[in-house]
C-alpha atoms as a PDB file:
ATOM      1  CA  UNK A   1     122.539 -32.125 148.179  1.00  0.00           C
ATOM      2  CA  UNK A   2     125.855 -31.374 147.446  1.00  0.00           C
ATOM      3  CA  UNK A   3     126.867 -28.462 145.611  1.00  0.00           C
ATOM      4  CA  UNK A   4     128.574 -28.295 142.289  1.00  0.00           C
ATOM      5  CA  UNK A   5     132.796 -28.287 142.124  1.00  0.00           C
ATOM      6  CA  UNK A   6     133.938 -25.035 141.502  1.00  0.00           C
ATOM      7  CA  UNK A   7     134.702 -24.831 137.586  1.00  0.00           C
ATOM      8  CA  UNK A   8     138.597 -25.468 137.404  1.00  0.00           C
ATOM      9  CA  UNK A   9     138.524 -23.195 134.120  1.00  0.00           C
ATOM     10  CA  UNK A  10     136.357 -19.960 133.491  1.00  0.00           C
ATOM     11  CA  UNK A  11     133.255 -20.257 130.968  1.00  0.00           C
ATOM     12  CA  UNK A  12     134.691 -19.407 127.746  1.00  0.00           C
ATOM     13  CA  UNK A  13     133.791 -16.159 126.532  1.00  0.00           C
ATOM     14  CA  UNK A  14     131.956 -15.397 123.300  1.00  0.00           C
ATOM     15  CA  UNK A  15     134.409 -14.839 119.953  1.00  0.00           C
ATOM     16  CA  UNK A  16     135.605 -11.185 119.520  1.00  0.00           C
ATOM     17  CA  UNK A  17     133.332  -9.257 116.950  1.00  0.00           C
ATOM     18  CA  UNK A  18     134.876  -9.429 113.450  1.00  0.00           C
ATOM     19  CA  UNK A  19     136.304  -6.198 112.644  1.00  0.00           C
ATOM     20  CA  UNK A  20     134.563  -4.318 109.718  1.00  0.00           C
ATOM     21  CA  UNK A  21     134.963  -4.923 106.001  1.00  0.00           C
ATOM     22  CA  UNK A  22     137.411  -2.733 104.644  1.00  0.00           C
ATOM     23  CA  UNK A  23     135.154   0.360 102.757  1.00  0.00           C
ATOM     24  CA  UNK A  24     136.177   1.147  98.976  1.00  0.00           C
ATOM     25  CA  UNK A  25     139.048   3.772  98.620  1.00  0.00           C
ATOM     26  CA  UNK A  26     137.264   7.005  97.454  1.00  0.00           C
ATOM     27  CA  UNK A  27     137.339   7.461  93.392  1.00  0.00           C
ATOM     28  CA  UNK A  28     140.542   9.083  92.712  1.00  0.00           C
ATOM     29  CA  UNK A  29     139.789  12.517  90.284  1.00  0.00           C
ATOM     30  CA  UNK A  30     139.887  12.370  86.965  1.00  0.00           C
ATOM     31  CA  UNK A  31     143.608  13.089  85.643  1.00  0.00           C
ATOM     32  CA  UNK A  32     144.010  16.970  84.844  1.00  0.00           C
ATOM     33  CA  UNK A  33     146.090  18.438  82.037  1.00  0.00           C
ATOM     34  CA  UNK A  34     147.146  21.238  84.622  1.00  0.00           C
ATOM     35  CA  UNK A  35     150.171  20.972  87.145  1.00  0.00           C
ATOM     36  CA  UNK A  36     149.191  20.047  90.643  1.00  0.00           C
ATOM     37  CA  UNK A  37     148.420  22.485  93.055  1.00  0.00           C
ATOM     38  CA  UNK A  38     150.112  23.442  95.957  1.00  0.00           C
ATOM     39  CA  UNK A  39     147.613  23.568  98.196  1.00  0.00           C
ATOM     40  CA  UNK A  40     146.526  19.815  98.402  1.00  0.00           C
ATOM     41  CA  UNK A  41     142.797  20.695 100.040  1.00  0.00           C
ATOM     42  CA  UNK A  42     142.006  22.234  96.881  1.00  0.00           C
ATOM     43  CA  UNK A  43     139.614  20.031  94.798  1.00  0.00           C
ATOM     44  CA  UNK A  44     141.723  19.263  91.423  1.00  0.00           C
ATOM     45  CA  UNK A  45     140.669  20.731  87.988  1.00  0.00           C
ATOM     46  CA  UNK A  46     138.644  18.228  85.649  1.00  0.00           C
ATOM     47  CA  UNK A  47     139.696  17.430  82.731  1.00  0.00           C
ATOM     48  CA  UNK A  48     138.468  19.224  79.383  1.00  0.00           C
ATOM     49  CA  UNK A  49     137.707  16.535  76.381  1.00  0.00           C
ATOM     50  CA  UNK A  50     139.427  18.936  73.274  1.00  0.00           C
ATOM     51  CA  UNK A  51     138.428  18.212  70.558  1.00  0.00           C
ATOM     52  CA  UNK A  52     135.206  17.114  71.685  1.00  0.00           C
ATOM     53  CA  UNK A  53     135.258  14.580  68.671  1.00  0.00           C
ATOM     54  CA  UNK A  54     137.931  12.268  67.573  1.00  0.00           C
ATOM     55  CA  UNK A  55     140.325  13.747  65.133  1.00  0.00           C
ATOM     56  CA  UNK A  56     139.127  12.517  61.671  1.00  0.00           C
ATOM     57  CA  UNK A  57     141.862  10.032  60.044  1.00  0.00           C
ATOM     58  CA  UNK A  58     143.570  11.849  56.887  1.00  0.00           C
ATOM     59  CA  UNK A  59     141.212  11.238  54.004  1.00  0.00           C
ATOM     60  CA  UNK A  60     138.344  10.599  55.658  1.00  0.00           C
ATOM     61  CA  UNK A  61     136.695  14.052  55.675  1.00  0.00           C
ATOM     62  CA  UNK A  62     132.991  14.011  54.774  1.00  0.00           C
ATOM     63  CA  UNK A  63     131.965  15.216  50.931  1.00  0.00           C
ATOM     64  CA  UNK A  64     132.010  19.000  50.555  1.00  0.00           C
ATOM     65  CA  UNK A  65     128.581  20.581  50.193  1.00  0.00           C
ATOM     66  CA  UNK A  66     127.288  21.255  46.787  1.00  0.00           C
ATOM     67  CA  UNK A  67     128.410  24.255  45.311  1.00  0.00           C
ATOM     68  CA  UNK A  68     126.513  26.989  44.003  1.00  0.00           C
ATOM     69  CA  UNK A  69     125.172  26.309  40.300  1.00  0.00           C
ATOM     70  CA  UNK A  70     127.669  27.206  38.076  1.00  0.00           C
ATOM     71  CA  UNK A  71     127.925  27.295  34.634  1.00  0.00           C
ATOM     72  CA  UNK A  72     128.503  24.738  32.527  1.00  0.00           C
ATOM     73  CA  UNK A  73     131.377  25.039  29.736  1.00  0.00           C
ATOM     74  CA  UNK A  74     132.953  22.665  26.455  1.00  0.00           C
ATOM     75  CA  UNK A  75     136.427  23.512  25.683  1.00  0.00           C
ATOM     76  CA  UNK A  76     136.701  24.554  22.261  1.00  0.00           C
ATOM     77  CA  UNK A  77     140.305  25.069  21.746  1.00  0.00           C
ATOM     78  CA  UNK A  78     142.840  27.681  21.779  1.00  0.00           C
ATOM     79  CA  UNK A  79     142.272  30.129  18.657  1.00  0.00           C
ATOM     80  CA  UNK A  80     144.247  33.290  17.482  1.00  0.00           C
ATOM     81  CA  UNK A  81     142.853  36.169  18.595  1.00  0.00           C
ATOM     82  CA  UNK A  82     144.809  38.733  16.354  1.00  0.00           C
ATOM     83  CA  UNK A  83     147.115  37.922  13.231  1.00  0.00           C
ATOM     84  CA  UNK A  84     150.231  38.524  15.205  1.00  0.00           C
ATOM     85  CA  UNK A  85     151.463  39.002  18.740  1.00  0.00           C
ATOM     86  CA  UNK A  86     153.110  42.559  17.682  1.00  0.00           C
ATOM     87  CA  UNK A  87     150.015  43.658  16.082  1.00  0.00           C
ATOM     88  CA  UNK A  88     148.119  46.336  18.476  1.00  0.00           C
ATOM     89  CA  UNK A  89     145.318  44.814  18.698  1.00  0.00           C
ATOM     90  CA  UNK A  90     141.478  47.007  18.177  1.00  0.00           C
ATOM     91  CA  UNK A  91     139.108  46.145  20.330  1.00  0.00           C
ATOM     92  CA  UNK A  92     136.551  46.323  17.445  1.00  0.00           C
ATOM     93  CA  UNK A  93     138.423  43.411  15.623  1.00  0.00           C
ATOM     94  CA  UNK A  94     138.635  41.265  18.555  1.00  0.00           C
ATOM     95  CA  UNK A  95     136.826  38.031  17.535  1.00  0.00           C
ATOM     96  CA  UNK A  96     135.730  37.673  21.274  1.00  0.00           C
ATOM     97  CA  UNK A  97     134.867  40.936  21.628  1.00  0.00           C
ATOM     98  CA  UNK A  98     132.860  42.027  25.107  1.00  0.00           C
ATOM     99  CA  UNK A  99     135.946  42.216  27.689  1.00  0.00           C
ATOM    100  CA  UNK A 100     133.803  40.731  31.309  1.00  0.00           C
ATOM    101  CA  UNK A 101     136.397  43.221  33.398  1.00  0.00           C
ATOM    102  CA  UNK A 102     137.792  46.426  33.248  1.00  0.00           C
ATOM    103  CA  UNK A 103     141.633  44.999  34.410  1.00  0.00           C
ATOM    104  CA  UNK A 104     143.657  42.042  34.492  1.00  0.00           C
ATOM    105  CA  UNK A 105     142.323  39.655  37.090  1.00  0.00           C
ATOM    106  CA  UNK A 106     144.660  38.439  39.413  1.00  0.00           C
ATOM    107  CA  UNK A 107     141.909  35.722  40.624  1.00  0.00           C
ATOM    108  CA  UNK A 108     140.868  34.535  37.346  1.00  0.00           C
ATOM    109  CA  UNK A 109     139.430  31.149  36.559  1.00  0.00           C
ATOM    110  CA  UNK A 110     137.882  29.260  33.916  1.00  0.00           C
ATOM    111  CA  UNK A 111     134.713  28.885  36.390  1.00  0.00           C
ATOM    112  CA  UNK A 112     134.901  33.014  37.133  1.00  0.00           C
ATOM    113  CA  UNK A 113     135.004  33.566  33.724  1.00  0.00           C
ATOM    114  CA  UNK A 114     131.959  30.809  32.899  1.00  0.00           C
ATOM    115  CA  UNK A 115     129.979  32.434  35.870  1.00  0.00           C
ATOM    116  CA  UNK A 116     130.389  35.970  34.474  1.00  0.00           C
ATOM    117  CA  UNK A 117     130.084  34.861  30.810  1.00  0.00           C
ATOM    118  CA  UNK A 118     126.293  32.610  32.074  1.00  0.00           C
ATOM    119  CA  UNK A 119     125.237  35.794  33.821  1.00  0.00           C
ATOM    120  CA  UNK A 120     125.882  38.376  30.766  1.00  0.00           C
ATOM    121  CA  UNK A 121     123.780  36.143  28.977  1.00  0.00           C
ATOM    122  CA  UNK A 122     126.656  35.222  26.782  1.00  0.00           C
ATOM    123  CA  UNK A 123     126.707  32.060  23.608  1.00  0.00           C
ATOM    124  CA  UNK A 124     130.740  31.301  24.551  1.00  0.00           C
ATOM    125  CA  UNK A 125     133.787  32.802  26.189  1.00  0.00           C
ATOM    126  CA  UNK A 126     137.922  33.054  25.935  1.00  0.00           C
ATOM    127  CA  UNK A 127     140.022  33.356  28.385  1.00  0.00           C
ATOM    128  CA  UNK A 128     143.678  35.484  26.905  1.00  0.00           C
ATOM    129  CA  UNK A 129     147.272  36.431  28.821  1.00  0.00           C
ATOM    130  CA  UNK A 130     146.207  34.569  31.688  1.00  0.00           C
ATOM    131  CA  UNK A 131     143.911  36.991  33.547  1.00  0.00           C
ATOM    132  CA  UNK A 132     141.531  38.323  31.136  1.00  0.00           C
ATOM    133  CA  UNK A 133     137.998  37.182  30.071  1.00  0.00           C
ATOM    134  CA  UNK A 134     135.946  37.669  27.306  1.00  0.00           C
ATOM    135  CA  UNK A 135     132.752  36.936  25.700  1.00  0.00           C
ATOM    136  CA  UNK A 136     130.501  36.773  22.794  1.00  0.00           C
ATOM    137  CA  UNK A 137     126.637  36.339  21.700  1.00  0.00           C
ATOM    138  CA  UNK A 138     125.962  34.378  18.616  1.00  0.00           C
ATOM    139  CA  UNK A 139     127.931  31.246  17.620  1.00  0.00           C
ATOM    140  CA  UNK A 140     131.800  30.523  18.964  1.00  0.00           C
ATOM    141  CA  UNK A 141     132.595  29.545  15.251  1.00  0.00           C
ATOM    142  CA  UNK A 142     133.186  32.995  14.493  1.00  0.00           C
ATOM    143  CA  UNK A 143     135.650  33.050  17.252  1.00  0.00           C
ATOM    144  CA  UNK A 144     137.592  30.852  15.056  1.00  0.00           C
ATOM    145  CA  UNK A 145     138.389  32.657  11.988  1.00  0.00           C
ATOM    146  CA  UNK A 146     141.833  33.662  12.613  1.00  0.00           C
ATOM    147  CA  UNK A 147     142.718  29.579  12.863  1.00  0.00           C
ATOM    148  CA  UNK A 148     143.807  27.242  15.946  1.00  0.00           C
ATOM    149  CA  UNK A 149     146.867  28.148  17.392  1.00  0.00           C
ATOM    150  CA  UNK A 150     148.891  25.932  19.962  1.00  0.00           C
ATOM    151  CA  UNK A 151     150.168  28.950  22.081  1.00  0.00           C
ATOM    152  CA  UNK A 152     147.252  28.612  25.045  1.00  0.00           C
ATOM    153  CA  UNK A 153     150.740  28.342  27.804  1.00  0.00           C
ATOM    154  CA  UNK A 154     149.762  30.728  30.613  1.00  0.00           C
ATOM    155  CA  UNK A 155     148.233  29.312  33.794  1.00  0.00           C
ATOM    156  CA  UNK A 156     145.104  31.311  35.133  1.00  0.00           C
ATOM    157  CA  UNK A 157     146.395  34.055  37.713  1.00  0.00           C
ATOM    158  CA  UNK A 158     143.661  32.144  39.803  1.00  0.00           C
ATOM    159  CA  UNK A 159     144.424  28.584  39.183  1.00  0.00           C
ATOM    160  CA  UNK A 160     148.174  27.411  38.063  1.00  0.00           C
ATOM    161  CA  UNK A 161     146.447  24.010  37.092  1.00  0.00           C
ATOM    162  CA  UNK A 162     143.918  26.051  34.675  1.00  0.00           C
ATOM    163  CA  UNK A 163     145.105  27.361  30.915  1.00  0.00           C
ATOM    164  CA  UNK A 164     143.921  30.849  30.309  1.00  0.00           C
ATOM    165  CA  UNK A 165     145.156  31.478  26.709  1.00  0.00           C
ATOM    166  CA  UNK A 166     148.052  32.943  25.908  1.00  0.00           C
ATOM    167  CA  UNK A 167     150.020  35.907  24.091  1.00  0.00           C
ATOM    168  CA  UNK A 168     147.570  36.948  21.247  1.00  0.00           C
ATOM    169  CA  UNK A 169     145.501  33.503  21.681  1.00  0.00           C
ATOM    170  CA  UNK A 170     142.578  32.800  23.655  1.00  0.00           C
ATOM    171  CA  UNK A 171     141.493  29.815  25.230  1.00  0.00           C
ATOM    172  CA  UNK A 172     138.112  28.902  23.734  1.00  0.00           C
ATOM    173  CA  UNK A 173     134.854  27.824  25.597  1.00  0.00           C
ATOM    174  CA  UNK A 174     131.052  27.403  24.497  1.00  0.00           C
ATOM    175  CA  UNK A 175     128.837  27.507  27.075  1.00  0.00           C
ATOM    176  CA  UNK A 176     126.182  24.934  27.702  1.00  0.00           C
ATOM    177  CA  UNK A 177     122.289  25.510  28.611  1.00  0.00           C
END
């Protein structure tokens, strides 16, 4: 038998392999807060979440806890302590006479004076020349006597939105059970 003619073109060769897929880029680092270093082998810095809670808008702060029990006071009114501002006054015709404090406070407060008043086991209490407090047992009437007066102008030495009495004049609070 005859033999085949020579191929005039060679066999065709099998398709080049596909190269591989591309793999993912390596996850960049987190962004740091610190300059970058010089050395570029060095593994960067992570990054430090401060605060570790987001900032609170303004005015939307959470309630304050309940404060201590304090006591509980009615404003009377401002009453004369002593007929006249000149008059030197003796501490055994005060009309609120138990002084809470040896000298002036320069903290004083209505509240201070309520707390110290509730814990002396005091009826009612005055506050006079802005950082003094006083108190009394029985009933705040007798505080009275000496008639209202509408000099009550100096701010507590604690509190400049407070009234605590004034020259001669006492601010004028019963305290409640």
């Amino acid at each position: 038998p005859p033999s085949p003619p020579p191929p005039s073109h060679p066999p065709p060769s099998p398709p080049p392999p596909s190269p591989p897929p591309p793999s993912p880029p390596p996850p960049s680092p987190p962004p740091s807060s610190f300059p970058p270093s010089p050395d570029s082998s060095q593994t960067p810095l992570p990054v430090i979440n401060w605060p570790p809670r987001r900032p609170r808008p303004f005015g939307a702060l959470p309630p304050p806890p309940p404060p201590p029990e304090q006591a509980m006071a009615r404003y009377v009114g401002c009453y004369l302590e002593i007929p006249s501002p000149w008059q030197q006054a003796n501490p055994a015709d005060r009309l609120v006479p138990y002084r809470l404090f040896d000298a002036p406070d320069p903290d004083l407060t209505i509240e201070k004076c309520a707390n110290l008043a509730r814990a002396g086991g005091f009826q009612y209490f005055s506050l006079s020349w802005g950082n003094q407090c006083w108190a009394g047992y029985g009933d705040w009437r007798a505080a009275t006597a000496r008639g209202q007066s509408f000099s009550c102008s100096f701010t507590c030495s604690g509190n400049i939105l407070q009234i605590c009495g004034g020259v001669a004049t006492n601010s004028l609070y019963e305290l409640l059970l």
